[in-house]
Protein backbone atom coordinates (compact mmCIF):
# COMPACT_ATOMS: atom_id res chain seq x y z
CA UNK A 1 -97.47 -164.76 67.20
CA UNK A 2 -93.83 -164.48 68.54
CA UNK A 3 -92.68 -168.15 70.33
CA UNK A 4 -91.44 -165.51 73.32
CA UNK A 5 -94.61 -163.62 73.61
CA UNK A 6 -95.28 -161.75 77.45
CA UNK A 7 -98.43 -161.96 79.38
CA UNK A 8 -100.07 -158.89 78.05
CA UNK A 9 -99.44 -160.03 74.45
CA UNK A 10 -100.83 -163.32 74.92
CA UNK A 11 -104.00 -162.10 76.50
CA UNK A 12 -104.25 -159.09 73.67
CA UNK A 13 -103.97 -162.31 71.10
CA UNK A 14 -106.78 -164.17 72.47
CA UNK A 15 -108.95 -160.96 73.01
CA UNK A 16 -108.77 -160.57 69.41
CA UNK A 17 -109.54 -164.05 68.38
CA UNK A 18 -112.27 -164.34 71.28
CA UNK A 19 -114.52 -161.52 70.32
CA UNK A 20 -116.02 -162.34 67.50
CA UNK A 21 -117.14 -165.59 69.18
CA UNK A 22 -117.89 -164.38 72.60
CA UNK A 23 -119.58 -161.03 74.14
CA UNK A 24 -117.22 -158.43 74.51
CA UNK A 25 -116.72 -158.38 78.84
CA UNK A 26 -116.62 -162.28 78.33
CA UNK A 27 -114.26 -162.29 75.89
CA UNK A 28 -111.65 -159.52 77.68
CA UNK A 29 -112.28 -161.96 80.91
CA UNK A 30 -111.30 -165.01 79.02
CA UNK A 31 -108.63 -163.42 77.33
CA UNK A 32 -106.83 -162.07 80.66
CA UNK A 33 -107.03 -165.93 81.86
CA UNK A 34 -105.63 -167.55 79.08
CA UNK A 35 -102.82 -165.02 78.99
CA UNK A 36 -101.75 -165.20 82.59
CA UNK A 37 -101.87 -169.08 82.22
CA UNK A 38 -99.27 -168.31 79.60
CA UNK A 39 -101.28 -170.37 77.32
CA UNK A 40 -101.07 -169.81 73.62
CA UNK A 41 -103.39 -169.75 70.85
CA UNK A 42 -102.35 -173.38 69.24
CA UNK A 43 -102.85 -174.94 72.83
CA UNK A 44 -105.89 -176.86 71.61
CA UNK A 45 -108.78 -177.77 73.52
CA UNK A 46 -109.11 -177.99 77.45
CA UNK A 47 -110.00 -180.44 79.88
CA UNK A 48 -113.18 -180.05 81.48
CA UNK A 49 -111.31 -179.25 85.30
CA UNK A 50 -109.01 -176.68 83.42
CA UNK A 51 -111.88 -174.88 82.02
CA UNK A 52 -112.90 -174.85 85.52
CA UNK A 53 -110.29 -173.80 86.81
CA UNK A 54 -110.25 -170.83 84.50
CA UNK A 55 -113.97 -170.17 85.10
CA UNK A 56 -114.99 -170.37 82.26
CA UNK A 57 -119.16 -170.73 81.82
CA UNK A 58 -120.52 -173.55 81.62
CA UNK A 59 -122.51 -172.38 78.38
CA UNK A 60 -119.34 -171.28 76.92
CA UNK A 61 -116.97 -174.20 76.86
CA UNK A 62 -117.80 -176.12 74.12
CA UNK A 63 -117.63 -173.38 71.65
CA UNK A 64 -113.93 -172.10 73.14
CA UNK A 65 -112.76 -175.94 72.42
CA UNK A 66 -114.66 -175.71 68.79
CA UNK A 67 -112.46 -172.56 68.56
CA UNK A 68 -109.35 -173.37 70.12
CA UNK A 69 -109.29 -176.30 67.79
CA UNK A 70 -109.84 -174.15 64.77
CA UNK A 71 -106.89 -171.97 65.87
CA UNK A 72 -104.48 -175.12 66.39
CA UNK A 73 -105.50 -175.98 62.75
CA UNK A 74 -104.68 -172.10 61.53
CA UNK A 75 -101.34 -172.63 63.87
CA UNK A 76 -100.34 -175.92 61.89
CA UNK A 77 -101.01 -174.39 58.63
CA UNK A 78 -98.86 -171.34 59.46
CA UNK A 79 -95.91 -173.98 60.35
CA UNK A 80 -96.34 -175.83 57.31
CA UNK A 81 -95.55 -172.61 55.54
CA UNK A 82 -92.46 -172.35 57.88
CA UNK A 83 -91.55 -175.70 55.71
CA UNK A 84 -91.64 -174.08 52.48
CA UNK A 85 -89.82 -171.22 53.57
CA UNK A 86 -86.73 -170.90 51.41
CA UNK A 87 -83.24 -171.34 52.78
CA UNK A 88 -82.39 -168.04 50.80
CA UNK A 89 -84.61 -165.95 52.51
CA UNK A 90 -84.09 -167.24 55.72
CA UNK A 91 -80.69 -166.21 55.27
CA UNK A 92 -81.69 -162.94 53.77
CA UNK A 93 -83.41 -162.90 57.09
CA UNK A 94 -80.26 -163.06 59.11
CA UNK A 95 -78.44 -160.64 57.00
CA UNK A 96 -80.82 -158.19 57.65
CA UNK A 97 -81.72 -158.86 61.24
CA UNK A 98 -80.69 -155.56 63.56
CA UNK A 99 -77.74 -156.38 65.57
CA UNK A 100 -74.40 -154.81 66.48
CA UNK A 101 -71.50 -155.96 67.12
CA UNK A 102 -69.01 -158.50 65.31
CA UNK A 103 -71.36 -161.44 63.67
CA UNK A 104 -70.26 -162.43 60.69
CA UNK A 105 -72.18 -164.86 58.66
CA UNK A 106 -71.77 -166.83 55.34
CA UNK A 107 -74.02 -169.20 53.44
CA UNK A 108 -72.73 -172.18 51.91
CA UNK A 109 -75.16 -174.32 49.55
CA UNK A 110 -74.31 -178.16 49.58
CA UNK A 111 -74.66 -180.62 46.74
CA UNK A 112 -77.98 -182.22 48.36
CA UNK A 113 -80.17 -178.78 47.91
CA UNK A 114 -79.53 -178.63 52.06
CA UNK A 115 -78.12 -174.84 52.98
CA UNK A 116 -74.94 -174.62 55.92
CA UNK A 117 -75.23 -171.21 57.68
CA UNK A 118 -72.11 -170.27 59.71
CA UNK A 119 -72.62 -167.40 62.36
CA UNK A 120 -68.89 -166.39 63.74
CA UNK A 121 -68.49 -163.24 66.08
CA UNK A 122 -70.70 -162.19 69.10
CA UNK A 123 -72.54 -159.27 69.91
CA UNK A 124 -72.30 -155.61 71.50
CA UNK A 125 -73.69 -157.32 74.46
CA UNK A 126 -75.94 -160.55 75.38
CA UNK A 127 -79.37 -158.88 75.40
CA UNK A 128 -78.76 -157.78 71.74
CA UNK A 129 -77.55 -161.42 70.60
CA UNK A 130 -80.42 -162.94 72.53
CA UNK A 131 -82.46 -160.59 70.69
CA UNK A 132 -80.89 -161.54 67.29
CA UNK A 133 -81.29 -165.71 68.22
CA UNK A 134 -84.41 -164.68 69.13
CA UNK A 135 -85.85 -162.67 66.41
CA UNK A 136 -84.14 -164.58 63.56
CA UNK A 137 -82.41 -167.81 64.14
CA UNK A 138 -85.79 -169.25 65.99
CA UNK A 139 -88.30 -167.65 64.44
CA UNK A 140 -89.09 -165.08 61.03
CA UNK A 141 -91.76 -162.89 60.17
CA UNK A 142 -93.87 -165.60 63.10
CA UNK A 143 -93.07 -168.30 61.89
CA UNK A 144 -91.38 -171.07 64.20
CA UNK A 145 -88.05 -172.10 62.69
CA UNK A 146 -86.80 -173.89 65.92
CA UNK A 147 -88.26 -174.84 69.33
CA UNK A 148 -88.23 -171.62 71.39
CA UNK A 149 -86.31 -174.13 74.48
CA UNK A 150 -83.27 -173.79 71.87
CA UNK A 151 -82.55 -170.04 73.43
CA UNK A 152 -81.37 -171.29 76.29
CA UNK A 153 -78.40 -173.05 74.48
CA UNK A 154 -76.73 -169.78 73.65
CA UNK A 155 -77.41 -168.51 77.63
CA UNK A 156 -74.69 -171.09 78.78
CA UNK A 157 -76.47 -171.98 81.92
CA UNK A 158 -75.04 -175.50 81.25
CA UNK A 159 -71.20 -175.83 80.95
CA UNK A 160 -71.32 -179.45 79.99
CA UNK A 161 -71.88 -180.11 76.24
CA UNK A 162 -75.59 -181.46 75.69
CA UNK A 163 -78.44 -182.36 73.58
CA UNK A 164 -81.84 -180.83 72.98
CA UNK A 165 -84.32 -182.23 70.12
CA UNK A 166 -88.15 -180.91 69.24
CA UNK A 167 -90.42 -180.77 66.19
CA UNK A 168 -91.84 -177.63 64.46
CA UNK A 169 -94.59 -179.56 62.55
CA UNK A 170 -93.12 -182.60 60.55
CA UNK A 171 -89.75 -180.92 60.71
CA UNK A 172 -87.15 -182.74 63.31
CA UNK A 173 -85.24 -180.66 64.88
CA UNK A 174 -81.87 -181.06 66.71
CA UNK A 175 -79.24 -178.59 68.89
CA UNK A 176 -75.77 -179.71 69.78
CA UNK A 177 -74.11 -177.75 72.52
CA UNK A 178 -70.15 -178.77 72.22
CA UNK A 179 -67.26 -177.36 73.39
CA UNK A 180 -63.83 -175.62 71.97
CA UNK A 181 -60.85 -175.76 73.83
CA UNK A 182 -59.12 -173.19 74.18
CA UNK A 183 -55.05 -174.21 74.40
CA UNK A 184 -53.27 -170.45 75.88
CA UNK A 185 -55.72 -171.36 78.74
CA UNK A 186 -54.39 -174.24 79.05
CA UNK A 187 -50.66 -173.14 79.30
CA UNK A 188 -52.20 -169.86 81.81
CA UNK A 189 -53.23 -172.68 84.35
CA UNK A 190 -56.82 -172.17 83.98
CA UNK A 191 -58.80 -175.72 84.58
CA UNK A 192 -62.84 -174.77 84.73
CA UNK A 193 -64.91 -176.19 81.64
CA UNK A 194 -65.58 -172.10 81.39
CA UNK A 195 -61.99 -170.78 81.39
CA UNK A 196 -60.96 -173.54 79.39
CA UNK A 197 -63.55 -173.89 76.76
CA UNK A 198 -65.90 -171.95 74.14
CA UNK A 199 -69.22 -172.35 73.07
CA UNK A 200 -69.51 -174.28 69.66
CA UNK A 201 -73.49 -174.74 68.81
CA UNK A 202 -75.06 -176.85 65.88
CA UNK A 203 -78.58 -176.60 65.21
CA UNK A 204 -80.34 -178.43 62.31
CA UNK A 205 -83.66 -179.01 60.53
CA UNK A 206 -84.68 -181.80 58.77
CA UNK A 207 -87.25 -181.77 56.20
CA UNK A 208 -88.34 -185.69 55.59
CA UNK A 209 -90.67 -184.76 52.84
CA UNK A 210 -87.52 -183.51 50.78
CA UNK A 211 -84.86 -184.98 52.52
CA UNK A 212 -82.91 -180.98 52.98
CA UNK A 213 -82.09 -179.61 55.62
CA UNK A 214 -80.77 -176.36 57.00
CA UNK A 215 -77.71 -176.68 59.82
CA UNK A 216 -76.19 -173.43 61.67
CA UNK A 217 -72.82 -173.78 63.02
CA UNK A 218 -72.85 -170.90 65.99
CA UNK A 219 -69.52 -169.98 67.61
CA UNK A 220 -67.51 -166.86 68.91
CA UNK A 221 -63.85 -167.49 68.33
CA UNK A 222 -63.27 -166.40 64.58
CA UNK A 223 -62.49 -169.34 61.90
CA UNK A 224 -59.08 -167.95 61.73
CA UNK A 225 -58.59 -169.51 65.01
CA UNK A 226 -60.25 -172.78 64.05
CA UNK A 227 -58.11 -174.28 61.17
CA UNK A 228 -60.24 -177.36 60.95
CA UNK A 229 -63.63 -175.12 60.01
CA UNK A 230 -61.30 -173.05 57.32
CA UNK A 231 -60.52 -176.20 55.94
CA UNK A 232 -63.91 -177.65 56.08
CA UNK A 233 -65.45 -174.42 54.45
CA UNK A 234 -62.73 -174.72 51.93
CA UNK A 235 -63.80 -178.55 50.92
CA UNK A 236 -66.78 -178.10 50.81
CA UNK A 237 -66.79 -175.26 48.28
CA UNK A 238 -64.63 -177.32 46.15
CA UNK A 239 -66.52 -178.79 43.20
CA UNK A 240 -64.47 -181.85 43.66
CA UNK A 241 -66.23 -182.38 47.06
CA UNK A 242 -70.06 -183.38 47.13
CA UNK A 243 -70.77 -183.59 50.79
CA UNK A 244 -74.40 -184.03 52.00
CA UNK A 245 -75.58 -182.43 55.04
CA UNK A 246 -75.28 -185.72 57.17
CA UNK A 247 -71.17 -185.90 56.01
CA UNK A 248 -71.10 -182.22 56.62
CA UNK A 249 -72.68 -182.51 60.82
CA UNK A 250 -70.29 -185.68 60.96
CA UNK A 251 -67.50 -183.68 60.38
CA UNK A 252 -67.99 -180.74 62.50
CA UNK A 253 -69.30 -182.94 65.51
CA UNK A 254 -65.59 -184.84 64.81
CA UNK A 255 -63.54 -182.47 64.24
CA UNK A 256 -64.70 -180.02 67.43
CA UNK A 257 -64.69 -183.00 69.35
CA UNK A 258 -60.62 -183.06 67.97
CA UNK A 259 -60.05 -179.71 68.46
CA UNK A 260 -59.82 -180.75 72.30
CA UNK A 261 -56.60 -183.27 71.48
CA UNK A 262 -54.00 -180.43 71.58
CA UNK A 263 -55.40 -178.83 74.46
CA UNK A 264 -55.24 -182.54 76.06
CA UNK A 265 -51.56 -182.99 74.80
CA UNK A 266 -50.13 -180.04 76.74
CA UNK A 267 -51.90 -181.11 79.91
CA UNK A 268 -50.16 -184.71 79.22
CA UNK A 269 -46.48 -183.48 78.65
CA UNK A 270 -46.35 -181.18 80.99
CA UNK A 271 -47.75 -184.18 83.18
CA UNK A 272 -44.93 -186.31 82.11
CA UNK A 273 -42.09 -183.49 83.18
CA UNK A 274 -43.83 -183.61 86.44
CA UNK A 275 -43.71 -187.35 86.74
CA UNK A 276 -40.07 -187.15 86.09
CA UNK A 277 -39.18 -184.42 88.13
CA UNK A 278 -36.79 -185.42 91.05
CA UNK A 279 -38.52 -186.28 94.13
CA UNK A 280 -36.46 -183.47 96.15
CA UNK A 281 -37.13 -180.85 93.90
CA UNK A 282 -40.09 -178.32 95.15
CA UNK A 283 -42.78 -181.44 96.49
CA UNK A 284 -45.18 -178.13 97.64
CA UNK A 285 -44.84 -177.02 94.06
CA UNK A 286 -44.61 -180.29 92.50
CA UNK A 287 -47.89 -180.77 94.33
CA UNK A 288 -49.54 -177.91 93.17
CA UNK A 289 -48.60 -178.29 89.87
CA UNK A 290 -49.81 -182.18 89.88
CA UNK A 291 -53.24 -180.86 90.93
CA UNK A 292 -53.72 -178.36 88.58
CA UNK A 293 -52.87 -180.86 85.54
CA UNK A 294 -54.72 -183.11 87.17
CA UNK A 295 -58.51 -180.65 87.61
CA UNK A 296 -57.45 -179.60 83.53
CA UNK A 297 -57.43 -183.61 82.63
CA UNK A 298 -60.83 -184.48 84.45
CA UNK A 299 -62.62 -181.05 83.38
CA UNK A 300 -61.46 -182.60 79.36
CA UNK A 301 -62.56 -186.39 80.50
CA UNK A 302 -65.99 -184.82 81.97
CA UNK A 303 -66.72 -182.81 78.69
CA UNK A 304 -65.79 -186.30 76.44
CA UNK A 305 -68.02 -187.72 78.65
CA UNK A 306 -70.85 -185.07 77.79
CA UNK A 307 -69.77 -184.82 74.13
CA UNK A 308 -70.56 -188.65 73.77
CA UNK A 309 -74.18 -188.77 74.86
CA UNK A 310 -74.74 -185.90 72.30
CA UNK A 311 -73.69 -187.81 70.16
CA UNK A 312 -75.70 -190.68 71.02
CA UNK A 313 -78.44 -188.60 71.17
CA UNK A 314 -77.99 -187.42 67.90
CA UNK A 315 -77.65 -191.33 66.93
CA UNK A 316 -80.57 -192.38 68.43
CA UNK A 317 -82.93 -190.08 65.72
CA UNK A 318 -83.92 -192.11 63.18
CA UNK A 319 -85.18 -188.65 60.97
CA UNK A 320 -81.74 -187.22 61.42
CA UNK A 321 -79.83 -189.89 59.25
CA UNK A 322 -76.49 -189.27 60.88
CA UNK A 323 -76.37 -193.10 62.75
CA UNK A 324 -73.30 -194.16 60.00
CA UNK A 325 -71.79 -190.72 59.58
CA UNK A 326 -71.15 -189.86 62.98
CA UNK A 327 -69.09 -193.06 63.99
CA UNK A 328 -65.57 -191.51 63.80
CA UNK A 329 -66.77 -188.53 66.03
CA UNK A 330 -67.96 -191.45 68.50
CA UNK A 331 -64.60 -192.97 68.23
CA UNK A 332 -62.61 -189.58 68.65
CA UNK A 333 -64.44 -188.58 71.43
CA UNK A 334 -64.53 -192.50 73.35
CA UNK A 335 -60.23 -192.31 72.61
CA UNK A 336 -60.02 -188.49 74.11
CA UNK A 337 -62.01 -189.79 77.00
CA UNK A 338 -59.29 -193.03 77.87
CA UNK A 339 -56.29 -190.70 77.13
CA UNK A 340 -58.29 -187.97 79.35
CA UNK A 341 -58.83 -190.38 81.67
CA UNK A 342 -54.99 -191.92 81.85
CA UNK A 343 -53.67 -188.40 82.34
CA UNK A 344 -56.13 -187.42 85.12
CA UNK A 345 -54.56 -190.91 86.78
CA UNK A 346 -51.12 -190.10 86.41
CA UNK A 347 -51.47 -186.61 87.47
CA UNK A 348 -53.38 -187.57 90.69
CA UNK A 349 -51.25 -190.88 91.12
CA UNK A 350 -48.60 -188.49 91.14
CA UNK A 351 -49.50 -185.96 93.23
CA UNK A 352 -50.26 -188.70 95.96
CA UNK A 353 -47.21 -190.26 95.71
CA UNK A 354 -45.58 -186.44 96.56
CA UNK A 355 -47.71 -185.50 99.50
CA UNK A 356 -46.42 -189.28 100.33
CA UNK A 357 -43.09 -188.36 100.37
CA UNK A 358 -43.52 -185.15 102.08
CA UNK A 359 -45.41 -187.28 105.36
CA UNK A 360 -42.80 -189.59 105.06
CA UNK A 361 -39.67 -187.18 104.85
CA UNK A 362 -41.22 -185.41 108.09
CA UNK A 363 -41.21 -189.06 109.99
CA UNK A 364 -37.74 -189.22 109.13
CA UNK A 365 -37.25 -185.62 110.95
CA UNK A 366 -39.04 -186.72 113.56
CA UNK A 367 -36.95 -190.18 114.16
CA UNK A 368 -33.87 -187.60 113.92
CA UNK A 369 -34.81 -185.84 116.54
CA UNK A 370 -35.67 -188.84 118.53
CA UNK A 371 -32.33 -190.04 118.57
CA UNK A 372 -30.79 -187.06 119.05
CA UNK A 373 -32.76 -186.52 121.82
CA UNK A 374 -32.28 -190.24 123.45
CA UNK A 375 -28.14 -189.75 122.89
CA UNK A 376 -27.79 -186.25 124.73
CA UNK A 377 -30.57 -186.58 127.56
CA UNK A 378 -27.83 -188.64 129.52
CA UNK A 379 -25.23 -185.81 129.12
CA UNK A 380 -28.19 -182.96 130.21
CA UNK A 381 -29.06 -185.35 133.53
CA UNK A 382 -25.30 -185.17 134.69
CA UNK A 383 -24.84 -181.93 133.76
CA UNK A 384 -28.05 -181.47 135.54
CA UNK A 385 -27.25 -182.95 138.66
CA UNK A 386 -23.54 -181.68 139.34
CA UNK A 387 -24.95 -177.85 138.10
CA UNK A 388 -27.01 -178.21 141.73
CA UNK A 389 -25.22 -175.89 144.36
CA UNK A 390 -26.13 -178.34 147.20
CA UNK A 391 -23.42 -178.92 150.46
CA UNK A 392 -22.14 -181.49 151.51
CA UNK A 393 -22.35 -184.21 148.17
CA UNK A 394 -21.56 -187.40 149.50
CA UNK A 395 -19.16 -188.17 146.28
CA UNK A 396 -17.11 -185.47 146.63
CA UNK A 397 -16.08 -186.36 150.01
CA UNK A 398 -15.04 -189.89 148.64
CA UNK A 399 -11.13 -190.21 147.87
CA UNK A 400 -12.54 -192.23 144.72
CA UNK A 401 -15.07 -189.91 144.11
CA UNK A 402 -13.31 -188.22 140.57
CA UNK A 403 -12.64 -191.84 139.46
CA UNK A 404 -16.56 -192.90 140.12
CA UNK A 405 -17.42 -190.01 137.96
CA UNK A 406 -15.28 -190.89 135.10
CA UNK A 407 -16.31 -194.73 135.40
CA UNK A 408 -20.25 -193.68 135.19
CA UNK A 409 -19.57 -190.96 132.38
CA UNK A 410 -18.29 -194.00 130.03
CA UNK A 411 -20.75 -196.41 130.52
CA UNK A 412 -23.29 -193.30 129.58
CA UNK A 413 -21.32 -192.63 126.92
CA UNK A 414 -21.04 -196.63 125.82
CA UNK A 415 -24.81 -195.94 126.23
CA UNK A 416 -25.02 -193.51 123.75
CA UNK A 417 -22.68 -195.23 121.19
CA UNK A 418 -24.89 -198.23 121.97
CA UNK A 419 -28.00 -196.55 121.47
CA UNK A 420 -26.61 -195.07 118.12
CA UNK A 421 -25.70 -197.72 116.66
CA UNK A 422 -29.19 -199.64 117.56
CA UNK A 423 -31.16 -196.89 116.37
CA UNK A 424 -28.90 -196.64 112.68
CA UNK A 425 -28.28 -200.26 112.25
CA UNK A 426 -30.06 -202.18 108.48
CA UNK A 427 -31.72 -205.56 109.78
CA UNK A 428 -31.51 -207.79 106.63
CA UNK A 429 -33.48 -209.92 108.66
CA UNK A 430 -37.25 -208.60 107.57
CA UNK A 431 -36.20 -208.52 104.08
CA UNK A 432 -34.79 -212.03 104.02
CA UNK A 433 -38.18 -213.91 105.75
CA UNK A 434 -39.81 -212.12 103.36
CA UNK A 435 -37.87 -213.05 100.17
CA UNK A 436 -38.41 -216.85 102.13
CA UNK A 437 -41.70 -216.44 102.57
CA UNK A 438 -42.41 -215.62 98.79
CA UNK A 439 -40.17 -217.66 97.33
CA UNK A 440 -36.79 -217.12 94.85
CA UNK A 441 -38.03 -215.24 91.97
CA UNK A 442 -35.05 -216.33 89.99
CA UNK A 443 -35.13 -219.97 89.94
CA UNK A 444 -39.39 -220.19 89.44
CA UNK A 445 -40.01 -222.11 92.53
CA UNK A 446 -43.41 -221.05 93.61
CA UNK A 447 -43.97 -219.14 96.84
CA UNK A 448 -44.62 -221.72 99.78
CA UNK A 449 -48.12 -220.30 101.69
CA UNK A 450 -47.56 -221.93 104.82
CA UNK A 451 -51.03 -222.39 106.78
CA UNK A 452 -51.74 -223.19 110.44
CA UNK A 453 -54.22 -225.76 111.64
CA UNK A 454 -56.93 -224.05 114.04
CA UNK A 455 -55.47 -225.45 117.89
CA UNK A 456 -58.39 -228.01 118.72
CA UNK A 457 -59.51 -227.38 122.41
């Protein structure tokens, strides 16, 4: 039975296994409930409420638990033969399996008897690879190579890295979704875990009874364009290198975690020219380009974040055996994360510190016109009041009248120079009570905190 059977196949399925066992209207009724419950045939017995529930006779339910437990025993045998399914023909498998597009795969056997299956490329479009994960990374001829849940990984629902784990009898197995920077993105301005990253997919299983296993490394971006898999590929073919399985996940879970450190670099020079770009240059641009280096450093610190609970997931099982060999990918990613981290400060810090400047620089317009306005709204009131076309003025009857005028147009204009200088003038005086207050940095005495007693009533 396929792990992504429909309704109708499920109920055809227990049709088939119900009718030797059951009358024939009985067994098509059963058959039709068990299917649309989406239950399959190594389910195992059923509570007494769910046969209920499924209205099932009350004659009748003991022998469908005698044979549901029969099937879960056929089921179990059937994945025990998935155990002793060769590496070679699984690959044979994948070679074969009817898909277009660019995949390109390539077996690699390792010292320890485990197999390394690389899968590079993608599809004619996602239907046909989800057919292909479907049809022959999870499962072969029926037989369950990997949780069917492990589909999902290559959907990327999720953008984060994670973690998914399952058994397929007394094999363990583990799926690692990671991420791939990708740098031009970088330098384009992109700064979503999406635009900036590709899907990089491990999936493993262990076989305690002969300590083997068989790992698939699953990406798009062809190993041309990821030096540190060449190179890995390359060592490990060398017969001077005898890597086991557990050195080989170490190193790919390390080195894609790496992979991310020259996307990170960019984001942190180009960080640093902002940082030391003049304060009058551009702030709107400055700005812009402080938040964009900013969203690119916390989408990297998020996916460090992500990429060390896989990694602590992986950890954490005991059957994988990958506790001691995937230490330095702990430590790459937990270093990635602070410098991630640092740069995401900066880059905000600095964009802060710019919009800042631009509130501040508008105050100082502001004050400008303040002062201009203060100096010349004496001028506009006597232009004001002699620009009035009423007769008689009082003041121009006066003999003195011209020399009143001239006497009250200087002290205005006093005024102004008065005003001026008040409103451009440096007090030291602030600064000085509070170099007092602190104390002289120079000559070590402490700072004097002077306190005041509460006033009794």
């Amino acid at each position: 039975m396929s792990p992504f059977s429909t309704v109708a196949e499920l109920s055809r399925n227990w049709q088939d296994a119900l009718v030797g066992h059951f009358p024939a209207e009985y067994a098509k009724e059963y058959g039709d409930q068990l299917g649309r419950q989406m239950i399959d045939l190594g389910h195992g017995a059923l509570a007494e409420d769910r046969q209920r529930e499924l209205n099932i006779r009350i004659g009748h339910r003991a022998c469908l638990n005698s044979l549901m437990d029969t099937l879960v025993t056929a089921a179990r045998t059937d994945q025990e033969g998935a155990v002793a399914l060769s590496q070679s023909s699984v690959f044979a498998a994948l070679q074969t399996a009817p898909v277009s597009g660019t995949l390109t795969l390539s077996k690699i056997p390792l010292p320890d008897c485990s197999e390394w299956i690389d899968i590079e490329g993608s599809a004619a479009s996602l239907p046909d690879f989800i057919e292909f994960v479907k049809n022959s990374l999870l499962s072969h001829n029926g037989v369950h190579l990997f949780p069917s849940a492990f589909v999902h990984a290559f959907l990327g629902k999720k953008p984060m890295p994670y973690a998914k784990h399952g058994r397929i009898g007394d094999i363990q197995c583990s799926l690692a979704v990671l991420r791939t920077p990708k740098q031009h993105e970088v330098e384009q301005g992109r700064s979503t875990v999406r635009s900036l990253t590709d899907l990089f997919i491990i999936m493993m299983r262990v076989d305690p009874a002969t300590k083997t296993a068989l790992v698939y490394t699953i990406h798009r971006r062809p190993t041309s364009d990821l030096p540190w898999l060449q190179q890995l590929k390359t060592d490990v073919k060398s017969p001077e290198h005898t890597p086991t399985y557990e050195h080989l996940v170490g190193q790919v879970l390390r080195e894609t975690i790496m992979s991310a450190s020259a996307s990170l670099d960019a984001v942190r020079v180009r960080t640093d020219v902002l940082a030391n770009t003049r304060l009058s240059v551009r702030p709107a641009e400055v700005v812009e380009a402080f938040l964009l280096r900013g969203r690119q450093a916390q989408t990297i610190r998020r996916s460090m974040a992500a990429n060390i609970r896989v990694i602590e997931s992986w950890s954490e099982r005991e059957e994988l055996h990958l506790k001691d060999d995937l230490t330095m990918a702990m430590e790459a990613a937990t270093t990635l994360h602070g410098v991630a981290e640092e740069v995401e400060e900066i880059a905000f810090g600095g964009m802060d510190v710019r919009v800042s400047l631009v509130g501040f620089r508008a105050q100082e317009n502001m004050k400008l016109f303040t002062y201009l306005s203060a100096i010349t709204q004496p001028l506009a009131l006597l232009t004001g009041w002699y620009g009035m076309n009423w007769q008689p003025m009082p003041e121009f009857l006066d003999p003195n009248g011209y020399y009143w005028f001239l006497i009250g147009a200087g002290v205005l204009f006093l005024a102004m120079i008065g005003m001026l200088v008040w409103f451009t003038r440096d007090p030291p005086q602030a600064t000085t009570a509070i170099e007092d207050e602190l104390g002289d940095g120079e000559s070590g005495e402490p700072a004097t905190v002077v306190t005041h007693e509460p006033t009794k009533a």
